[in-house]
Protein backbone atom coordinates (compact mmCIF):
# COMPACT_ATOMS: atom_id res chain seq x y z
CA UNK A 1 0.00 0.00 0.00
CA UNK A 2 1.46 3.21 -1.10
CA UNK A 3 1.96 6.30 1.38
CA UNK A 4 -0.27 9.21 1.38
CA UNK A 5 1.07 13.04 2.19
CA UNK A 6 -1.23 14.30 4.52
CA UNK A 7 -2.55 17.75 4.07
CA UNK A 8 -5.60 19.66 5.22
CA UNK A 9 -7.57 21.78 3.42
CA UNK A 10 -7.09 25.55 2.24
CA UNK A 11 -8.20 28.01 4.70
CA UNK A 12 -7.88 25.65 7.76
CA UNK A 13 -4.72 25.72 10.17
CA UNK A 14 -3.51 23.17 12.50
CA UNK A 15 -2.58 24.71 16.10
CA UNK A 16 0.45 23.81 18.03
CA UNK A 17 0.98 23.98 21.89
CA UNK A 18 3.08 27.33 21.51
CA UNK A 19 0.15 28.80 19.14
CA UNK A 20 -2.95 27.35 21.08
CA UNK A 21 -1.29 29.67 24.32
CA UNK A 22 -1.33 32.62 22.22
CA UNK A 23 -4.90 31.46 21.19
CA UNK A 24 -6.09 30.92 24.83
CA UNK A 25 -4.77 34.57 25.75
CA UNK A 26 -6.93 36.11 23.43
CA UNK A 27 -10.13 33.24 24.19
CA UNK A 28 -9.95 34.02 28.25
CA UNK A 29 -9.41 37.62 28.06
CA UNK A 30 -12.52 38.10 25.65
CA UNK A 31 -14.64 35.45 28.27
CA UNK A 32 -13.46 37.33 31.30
CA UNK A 33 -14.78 40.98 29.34
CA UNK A 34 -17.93 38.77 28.94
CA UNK A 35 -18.37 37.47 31.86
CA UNK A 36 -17.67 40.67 33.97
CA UNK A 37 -20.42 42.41 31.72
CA UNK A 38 -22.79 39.47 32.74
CA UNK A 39 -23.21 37.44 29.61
CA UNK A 40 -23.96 33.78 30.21
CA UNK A 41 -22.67 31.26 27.70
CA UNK A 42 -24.42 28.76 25.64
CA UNK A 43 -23.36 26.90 22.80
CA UNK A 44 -24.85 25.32 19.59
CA UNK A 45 -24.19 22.60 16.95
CA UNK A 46 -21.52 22.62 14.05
CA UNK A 47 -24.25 22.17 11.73
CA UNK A 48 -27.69 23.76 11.48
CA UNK A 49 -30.49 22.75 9.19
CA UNK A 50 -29.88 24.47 5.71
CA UNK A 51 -33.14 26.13 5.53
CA UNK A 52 -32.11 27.89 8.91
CA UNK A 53 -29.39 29.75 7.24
CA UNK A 54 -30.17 30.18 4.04
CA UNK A 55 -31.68 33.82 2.94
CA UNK A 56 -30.30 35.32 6.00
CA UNK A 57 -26.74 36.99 4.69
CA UNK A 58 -27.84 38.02 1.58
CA UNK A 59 -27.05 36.98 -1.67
CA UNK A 60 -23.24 37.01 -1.53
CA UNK A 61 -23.31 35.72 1.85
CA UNK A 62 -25.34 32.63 1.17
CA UNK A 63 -22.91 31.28 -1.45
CA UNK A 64 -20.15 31.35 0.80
CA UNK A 65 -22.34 28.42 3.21
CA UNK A 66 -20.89 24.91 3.06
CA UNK A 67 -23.49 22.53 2.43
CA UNK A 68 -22.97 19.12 3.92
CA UNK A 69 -24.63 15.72 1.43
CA UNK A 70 -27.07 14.16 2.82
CA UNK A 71 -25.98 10.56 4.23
CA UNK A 72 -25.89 7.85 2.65
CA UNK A 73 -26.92 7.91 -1.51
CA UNK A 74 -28.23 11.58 -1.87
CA UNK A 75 -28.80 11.42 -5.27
CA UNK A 76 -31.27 8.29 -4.59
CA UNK A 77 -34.36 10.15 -5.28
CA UNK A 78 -32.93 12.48 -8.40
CA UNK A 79 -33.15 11.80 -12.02
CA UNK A 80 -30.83 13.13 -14.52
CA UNK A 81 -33.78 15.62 -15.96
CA UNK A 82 -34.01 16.99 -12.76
CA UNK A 83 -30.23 17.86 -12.10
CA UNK A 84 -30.23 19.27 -15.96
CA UNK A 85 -33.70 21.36 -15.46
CA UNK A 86 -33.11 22.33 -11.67
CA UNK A 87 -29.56 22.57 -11.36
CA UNK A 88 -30.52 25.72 -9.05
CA UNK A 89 -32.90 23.70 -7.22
CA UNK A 90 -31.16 20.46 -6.52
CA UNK A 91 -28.83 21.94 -3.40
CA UNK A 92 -32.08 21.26 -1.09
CA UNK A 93 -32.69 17.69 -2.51
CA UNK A 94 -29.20 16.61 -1.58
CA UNK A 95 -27.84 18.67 1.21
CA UNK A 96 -29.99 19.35 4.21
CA UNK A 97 -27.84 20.54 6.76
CA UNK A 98 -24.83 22.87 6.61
CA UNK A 99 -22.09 23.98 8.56
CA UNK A 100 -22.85 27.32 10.44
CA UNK A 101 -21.96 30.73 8.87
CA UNK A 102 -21.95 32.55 11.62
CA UNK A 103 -23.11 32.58 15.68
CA UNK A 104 -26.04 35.27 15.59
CA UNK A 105 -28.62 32.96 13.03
CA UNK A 106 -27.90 30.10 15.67
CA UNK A 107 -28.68 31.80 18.34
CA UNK A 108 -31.67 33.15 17.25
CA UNK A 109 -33.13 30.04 16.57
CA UNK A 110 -31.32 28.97 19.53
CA UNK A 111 -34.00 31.72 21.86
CA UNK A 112 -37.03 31.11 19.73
CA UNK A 113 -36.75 27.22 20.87
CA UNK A 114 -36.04 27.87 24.32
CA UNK A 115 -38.32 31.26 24.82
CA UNK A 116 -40.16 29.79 27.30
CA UNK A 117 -36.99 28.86 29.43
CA UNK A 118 -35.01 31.66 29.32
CA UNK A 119 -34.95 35.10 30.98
CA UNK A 120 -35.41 38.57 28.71
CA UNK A 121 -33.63 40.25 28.53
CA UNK A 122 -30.92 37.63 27.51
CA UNK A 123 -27.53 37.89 27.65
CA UNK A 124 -25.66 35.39 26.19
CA UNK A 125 -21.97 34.93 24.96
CA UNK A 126 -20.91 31.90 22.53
CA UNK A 127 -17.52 31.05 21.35
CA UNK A 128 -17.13 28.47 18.75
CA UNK A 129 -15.88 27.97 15.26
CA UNK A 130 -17.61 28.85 11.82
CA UNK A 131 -17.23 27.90 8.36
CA UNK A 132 -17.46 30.20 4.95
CA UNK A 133 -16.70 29.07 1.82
CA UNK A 134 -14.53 31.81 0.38
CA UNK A 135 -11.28 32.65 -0.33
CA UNK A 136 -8.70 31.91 1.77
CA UNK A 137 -6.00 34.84 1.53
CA UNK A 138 -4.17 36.90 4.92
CA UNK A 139 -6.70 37.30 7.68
CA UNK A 140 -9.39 35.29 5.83
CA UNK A 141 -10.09 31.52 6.50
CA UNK A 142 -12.59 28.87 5.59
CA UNK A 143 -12.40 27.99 9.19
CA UNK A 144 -12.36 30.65 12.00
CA UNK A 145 -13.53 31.22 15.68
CA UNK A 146 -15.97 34.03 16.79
CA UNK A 147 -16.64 35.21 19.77
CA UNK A 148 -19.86 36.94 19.90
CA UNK A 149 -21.95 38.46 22.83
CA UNK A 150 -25.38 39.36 22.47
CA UNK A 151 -28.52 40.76 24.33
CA UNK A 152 -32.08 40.07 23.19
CA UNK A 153 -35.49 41.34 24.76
CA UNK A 154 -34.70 45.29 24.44
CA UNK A 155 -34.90 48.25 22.72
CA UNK A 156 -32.74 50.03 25.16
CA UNK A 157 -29.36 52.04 23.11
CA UNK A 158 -27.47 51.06 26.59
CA UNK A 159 -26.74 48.07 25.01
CA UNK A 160 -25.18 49.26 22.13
CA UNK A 161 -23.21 51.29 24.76
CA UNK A 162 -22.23 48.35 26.91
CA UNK A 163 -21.01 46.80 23.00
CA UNK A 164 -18.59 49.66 22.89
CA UNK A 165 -17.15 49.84 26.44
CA UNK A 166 -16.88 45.57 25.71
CA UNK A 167 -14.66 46.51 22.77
CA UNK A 168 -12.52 49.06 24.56
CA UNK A 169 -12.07 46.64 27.20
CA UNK A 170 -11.03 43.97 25.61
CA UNK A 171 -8.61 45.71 23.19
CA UNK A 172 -7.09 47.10 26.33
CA UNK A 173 -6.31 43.85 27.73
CA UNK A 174 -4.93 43.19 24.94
CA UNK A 175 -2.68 45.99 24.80
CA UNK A 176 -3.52 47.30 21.27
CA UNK A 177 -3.99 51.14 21.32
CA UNK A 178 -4.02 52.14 17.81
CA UNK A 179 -7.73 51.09 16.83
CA UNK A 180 -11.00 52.70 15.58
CA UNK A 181 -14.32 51.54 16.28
CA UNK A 182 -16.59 52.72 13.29
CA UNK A 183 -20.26 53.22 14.26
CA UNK A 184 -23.12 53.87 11.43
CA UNK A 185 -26.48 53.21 11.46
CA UNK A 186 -28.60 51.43 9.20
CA UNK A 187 -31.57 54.08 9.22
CA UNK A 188 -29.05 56.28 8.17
CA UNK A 189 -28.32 54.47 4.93
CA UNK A 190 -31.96 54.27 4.24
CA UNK A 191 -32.36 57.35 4.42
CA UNK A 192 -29.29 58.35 2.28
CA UNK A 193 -31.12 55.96 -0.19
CA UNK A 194 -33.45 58.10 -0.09
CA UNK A 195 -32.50 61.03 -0.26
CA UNK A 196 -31.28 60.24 -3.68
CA UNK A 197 -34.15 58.73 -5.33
CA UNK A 198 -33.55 54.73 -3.90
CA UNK A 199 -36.34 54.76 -1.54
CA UNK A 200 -36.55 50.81 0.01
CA UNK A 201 -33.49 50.18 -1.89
CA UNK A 202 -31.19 50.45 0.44
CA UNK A 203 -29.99 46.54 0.60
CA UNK A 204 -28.21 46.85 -3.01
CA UNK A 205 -27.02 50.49 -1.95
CA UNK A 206 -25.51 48.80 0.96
CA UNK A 207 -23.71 45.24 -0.29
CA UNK A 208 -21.86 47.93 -2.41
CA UNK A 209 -20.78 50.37 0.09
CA UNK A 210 -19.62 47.61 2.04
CA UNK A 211 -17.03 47.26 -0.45
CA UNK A 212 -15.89 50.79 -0.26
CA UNK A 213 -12.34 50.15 1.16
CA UNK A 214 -11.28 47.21 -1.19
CA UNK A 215 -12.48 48.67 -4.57
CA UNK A 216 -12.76 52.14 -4.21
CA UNK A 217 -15.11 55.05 -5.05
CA UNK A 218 -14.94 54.19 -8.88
CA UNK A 219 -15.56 50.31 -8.03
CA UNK A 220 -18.96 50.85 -5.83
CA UNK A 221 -19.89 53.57 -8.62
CA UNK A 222 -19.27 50.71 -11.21
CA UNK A 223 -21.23 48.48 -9.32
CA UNK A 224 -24.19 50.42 -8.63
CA UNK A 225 -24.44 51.16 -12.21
CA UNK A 226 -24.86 47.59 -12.55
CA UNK A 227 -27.50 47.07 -10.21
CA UNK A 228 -29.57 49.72 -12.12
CA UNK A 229 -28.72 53.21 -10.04
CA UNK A 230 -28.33 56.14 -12.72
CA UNK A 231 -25.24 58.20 -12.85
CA UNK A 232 -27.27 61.15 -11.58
CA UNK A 233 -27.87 59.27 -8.59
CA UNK A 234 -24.36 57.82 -7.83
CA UNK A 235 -23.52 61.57 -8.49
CA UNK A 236 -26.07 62.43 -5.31
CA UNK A 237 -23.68 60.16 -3.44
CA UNK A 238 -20.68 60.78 -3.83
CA UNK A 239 -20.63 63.82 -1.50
CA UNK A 240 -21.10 61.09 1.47
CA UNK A 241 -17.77 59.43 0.65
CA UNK A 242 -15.97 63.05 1.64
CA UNK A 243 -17.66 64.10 4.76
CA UNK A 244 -14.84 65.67 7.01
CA UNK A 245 -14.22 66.17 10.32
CA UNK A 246 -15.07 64.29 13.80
CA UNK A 247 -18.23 62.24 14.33
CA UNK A 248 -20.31 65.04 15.65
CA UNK A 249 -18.92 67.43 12.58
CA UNK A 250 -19.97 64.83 10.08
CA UNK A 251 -23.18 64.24 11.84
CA UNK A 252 -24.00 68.05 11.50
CA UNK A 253 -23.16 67.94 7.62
CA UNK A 254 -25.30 64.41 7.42
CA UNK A 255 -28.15 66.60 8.59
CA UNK A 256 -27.87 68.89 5.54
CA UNK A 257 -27.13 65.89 3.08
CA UNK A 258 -30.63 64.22 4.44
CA UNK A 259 -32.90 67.36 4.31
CA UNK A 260 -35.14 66.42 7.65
CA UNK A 261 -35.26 62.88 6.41
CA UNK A 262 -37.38 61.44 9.07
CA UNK A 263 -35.61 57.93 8.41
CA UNK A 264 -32.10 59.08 8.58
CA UNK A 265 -32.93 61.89 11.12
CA UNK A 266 -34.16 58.77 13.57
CA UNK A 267 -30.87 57.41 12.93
CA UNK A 268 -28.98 59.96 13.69
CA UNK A 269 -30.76 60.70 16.82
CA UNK A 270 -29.97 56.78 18.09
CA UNK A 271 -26.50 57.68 17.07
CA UNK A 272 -26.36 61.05 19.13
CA UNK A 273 -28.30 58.97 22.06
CA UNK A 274 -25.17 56.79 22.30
CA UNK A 275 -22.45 59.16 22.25
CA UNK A 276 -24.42 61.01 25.17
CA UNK A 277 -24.79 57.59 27.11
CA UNK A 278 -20.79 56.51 26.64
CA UNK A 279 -20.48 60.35 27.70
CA UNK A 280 -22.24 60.13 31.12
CA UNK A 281 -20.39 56.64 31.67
CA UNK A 282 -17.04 58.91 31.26
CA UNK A 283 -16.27 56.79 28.43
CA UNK A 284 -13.08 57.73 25.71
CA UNK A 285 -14.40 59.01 22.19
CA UNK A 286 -10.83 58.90 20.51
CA UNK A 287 -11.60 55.29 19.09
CA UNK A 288 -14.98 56.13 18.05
CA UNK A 289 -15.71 57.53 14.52
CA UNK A 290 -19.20 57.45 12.36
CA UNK A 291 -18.30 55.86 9.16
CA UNK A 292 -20.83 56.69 6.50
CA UNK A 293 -19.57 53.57 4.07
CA UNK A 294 -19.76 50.98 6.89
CA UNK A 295 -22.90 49.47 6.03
CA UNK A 296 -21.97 45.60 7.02
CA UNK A 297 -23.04 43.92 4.46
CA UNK A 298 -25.37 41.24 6.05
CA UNK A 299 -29.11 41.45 5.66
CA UNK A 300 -30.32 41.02 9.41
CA UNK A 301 -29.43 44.08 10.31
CA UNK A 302 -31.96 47.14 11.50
CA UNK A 303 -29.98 49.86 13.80
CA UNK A 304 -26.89 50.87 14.67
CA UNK A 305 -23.89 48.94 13.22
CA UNK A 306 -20.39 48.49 14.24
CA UNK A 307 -16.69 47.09 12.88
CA UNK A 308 -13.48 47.78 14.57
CA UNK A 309 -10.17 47.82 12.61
CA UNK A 310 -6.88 47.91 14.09
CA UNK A 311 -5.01 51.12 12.92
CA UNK A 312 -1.84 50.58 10.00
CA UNK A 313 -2.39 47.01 9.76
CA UNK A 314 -2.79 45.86 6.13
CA UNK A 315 -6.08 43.31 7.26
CA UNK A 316 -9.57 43.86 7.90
CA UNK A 317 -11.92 44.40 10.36
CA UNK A 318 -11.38 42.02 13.65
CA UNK A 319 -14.43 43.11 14.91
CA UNK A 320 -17.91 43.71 14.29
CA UNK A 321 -21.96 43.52 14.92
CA UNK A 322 -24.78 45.58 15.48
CA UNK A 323 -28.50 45.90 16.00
CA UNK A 324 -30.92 43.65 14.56
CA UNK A 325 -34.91 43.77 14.86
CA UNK A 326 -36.46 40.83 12.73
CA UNK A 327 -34.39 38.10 13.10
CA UNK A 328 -36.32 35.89 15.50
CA UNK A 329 -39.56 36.66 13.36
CA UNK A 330 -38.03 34.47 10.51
CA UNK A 331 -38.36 31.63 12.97
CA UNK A 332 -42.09 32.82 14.39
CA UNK A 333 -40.64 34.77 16.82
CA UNK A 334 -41.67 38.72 16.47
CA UNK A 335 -41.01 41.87 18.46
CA UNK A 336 -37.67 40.55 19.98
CA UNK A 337 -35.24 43.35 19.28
CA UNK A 338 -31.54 42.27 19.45
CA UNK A 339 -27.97 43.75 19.49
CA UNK A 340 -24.59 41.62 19.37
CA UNK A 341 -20.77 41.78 18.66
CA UNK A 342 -18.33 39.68 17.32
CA UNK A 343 -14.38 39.27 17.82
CA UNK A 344 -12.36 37.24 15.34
CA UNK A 345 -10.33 35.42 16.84
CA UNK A 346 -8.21 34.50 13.73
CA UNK A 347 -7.72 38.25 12.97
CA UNK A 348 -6.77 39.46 16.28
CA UNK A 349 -4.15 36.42 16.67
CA UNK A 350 -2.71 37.25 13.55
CA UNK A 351 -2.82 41.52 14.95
CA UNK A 352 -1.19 40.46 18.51
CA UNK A 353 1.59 38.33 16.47
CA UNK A 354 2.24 41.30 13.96
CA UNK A 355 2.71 43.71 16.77
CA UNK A 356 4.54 41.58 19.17
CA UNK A 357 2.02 41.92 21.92
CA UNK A 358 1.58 38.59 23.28
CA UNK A 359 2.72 38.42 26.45
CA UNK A 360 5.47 35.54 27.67
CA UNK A 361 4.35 32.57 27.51
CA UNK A 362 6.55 30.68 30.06
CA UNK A 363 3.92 31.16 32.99
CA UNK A 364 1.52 29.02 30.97
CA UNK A 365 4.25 26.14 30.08
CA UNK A 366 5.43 23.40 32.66
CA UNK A 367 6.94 25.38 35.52
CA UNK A 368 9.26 22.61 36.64
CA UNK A 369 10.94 18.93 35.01
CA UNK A 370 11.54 16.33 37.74
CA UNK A 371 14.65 14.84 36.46
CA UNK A 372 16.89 12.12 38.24
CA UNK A 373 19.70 9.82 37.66
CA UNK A 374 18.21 5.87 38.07
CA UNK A 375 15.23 4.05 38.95
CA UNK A 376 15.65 5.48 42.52
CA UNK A 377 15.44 8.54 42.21
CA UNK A 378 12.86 8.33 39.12
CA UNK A 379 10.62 6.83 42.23
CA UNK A 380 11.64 9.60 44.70
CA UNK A 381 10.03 11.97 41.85
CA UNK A 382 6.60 10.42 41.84
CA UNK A 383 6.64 11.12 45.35
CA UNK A 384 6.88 15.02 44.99
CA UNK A 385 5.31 15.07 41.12
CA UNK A 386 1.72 15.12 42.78
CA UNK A 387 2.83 17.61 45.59
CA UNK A 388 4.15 20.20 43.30
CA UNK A 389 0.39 19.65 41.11
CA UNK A 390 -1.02 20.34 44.70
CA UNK A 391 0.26 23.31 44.89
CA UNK A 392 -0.91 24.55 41.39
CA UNK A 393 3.02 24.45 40.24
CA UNK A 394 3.02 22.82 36.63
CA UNK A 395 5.08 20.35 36.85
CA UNK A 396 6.65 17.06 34.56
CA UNK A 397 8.49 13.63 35.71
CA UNK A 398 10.74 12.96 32.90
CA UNK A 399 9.40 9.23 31.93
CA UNK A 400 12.18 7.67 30.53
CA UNK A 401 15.50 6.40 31.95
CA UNK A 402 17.05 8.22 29.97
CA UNK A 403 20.89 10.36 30.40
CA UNK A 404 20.39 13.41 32.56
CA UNK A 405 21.61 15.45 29.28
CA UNK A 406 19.04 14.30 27.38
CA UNK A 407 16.37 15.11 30.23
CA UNK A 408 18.21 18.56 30.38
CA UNK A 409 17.81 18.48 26.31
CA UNK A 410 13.98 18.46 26.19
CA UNK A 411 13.79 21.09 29.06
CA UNK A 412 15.49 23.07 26.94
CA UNK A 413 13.38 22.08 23.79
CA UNK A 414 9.83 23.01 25.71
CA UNK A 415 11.25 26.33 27.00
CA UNK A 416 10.87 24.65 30.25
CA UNK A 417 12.40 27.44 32.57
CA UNK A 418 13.18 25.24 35.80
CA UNK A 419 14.58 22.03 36.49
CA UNK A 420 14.60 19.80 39.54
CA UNK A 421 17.81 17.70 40.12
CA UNK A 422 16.92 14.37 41.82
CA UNK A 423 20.61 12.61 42.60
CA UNK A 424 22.05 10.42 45.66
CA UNK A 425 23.10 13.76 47.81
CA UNK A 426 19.09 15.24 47.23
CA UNK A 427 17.96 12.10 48.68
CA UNK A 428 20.21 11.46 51.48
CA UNK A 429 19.24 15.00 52.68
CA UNK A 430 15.71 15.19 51.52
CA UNK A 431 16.19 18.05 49.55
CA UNK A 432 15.56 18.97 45.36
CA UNK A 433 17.92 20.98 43.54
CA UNK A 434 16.57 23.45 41.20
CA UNK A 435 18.55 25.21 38.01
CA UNK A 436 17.61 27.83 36.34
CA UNK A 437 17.73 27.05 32.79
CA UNK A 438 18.14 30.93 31.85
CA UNK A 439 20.73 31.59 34.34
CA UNK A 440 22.54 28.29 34.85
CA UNK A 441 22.25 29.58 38.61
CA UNK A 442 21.38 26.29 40.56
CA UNK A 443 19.57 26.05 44.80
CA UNK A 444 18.75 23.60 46.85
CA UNK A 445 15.34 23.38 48.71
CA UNK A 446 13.83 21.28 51.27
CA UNK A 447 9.80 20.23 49.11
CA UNK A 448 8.56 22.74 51.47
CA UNK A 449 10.43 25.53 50.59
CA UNK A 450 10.27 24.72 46.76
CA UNK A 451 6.67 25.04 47.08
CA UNK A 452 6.52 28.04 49.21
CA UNK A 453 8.99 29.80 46.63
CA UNK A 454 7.21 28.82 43.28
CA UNK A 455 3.95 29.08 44.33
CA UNK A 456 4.64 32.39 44.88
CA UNK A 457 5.92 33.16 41.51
């Protein structure tokens, strides 16, 4: 039987020890932020049914969902005429279920099944992996984590506050300064729409907006030529795209540009309503700026959206969410308004690594290697293996009889920074030597005091 090269497929990573503490940094500091803002965590499946997710990230979005084939045959029940006359159609006859796209369309189904059991409002954080079908380049996988907190039951603009002191937060645990979190708000766009002439076509005005800082001014004009908007009213537009100043600058020109719009006037107001809220909760405004061409392109959303980018990093946002007020209705579910963010994971490991902002690791590694020189002393070692572990000291037994060199070796190898000595003299006196592998600086301590001086550190 001939060998196979193993490989794994594009847009998916595998995740070593040294990357999975790097990984971990980033997961716990984003569930502590949670947790401290009093989130409670759920979880869903891998897959959903297909008919759950489909129709609910628009067009583009619902391409990009990987189908999974039905078990067993799945072509069973189809003809040939039928994949020839319904190639369009045939998707639902052989895939059922798919793998999810995202965490909010989960959890909405997720409180419409359990409405009866849960508390509103609900506050619920979820951390798991999704799966798009696109492109893999930097920053963009087939396979990713999210971590996304939402609330569910209110109307209330504290929420999209609490969002926004989340994000500062957690970015400050992480140490990255240089960020902007860009704020629009969905009203706003429809009433941009229009104010030139697109009234209730905001959705097409907004998948090409979207695209604003990958293809340019000239690209979303090109496109929204395509999708039938006249080069009078791209003309309207453009003045949006060069709005100047801070967010309450730009706001004042927005209210020119919309004319008393009552649409884009109410989002403006929910806008303002924020800013005042973050104000009386002393909050910093630096990071915040309203982005006119953030209109995220998915189709669930109603209010006030968000995105985050990290500043003079060539990658996109690593951050992002908003306020949605239909999406439980899709699953018979109505008047159950709903705001949410989401972290990327991916992204902001990828930020942290570019930056050099991960902090040492060694605190998370094994803290100390039991080594020794024969079978005795290998046995004195299980004695104080499960003390050390008692004492919340990470600890290893070297398990083979091997030469002390090569014990010293794979110390070496896992960045191991201590190691404990185990030889005739320690046992004759009861006591454990301990080098430092930085220093080469080597002690001697009774188990007592090697536990009173690590657990310390």
């Amino acid at each position: 039987m001939s060998s196979q090269k193993p490989s794994i497929p594009r847009g998916t990573r595998d995740f070593g020890p040294e990357k999975m503490i790097k990984r971990n940094f980033i997961l716990n500091t984003i569930q502590t932020v949670f947790k401290k803002f009093g989130f409670l965590q759920i979880e869903t499946p891998s897959m959903e049914q297909l008919s759950v997710l489909s129709g609910k990230y628009g067009e583009e979005g619902d391409q990009l969902i990987f189908k999974i084939l039905n078990s067993g045959n799945y072509l069973e029940n189809i003809n040939t005429d039928f994949i020839i006359e319904n190639h369009k159609k045939l998707t639902p006859q052989i895939a059922e279920k798919a793998l999810r796209y995202d965490l909010t369309v989960p959890f909405a189904r997720f409180v419409v099944m359990n409405k009866n059991e849960i508390t509103f409002p609900f506050k619920r954080y979820q951390i798991q992996p999704v799966w798009r079908a696109d492109k893999p380049q930097k920053g963009r996988y087939r396979e990713f984590y999210q971590c996304d907190a939402d609330v569910v039951g209110t109307n209330s603009l504290l929420c999209e506050t609490e969002i926004i002191s989340m994000i500062t937060e957690v970015f400050q645990k992480l140490n990255i300064n240089d960020y902007t979190i860009k704020i629009n708000h969905r009203k706003i766009l429809q009433g941009i729409a229009s104010a030139i002439g697109k009234d209730g076509q905001e959705s097409s005005l907004c998948v090409a907006i979207d695209k604003l800082d990958k293809i340019g001014i000239q690209g979303v004009s090109k496109e929204l030529l395509e999708k039938g908007y006249t080069d009078s009213e791209i003309e309207k537009l453009l003045p949006i795209f060069n709005l100047k100043g801070n967010t309450l600058e730009i706001i004042e020109q927005l209210k020119i540009f919309l004319d008393e719009n009552p649409i884009g006037n109410k989002g403006i107001e929910e806008i303002l309503s924020i800013l005042d809220i973050l104000e009386s909760m002393n909050a910093n405004f630096q990071n915040i700026t309203l982005d006119l061409s953030l209109a995220r392109g998915l189709s669930y959303y109603t209010g006030t959206i968000f995105e985050v980018k990290v500043n003079n990093i060539q990658m996109g946002s690593v951050s992002g969410g908003g306020r949605y007020d239909n999406l439980t209705e899709i699953f018979g579910l109505p008047n159950i308004s709903g705001v949410g963010i989401s972290f990327g994971v991916d992204r902001l490991y990828d930020v942290l690594e570019e930056l050099q902002l991960f902090p040492s690791s060694s605190e998370q590694n094994t803290q100390i290697l039991i080594t020794y020189f024969d079978q005795e002393g290998f046995r004195y070692g299980l004695n104080i293996l499960p003390q050390l572990r008692a004492a919340n000291i990470s600890s290893e037994l070297y398990p083979d009889s091997s030469k002390i060199k090569k014990q010293f070796e794979y110390a070496d190898k896992k960045k191991i920074p201590y190691v404990a000595i185990i030889g005739e003299e320690e046992m004759i006196e009861n006591k454990i030597s301990i080098k430092n592998m930085l220093t080469g600086t080597q002690e001697r301590y009774t188990l007592q005091e090697l536990i009173l001086n690590f657990s310390r550190n």
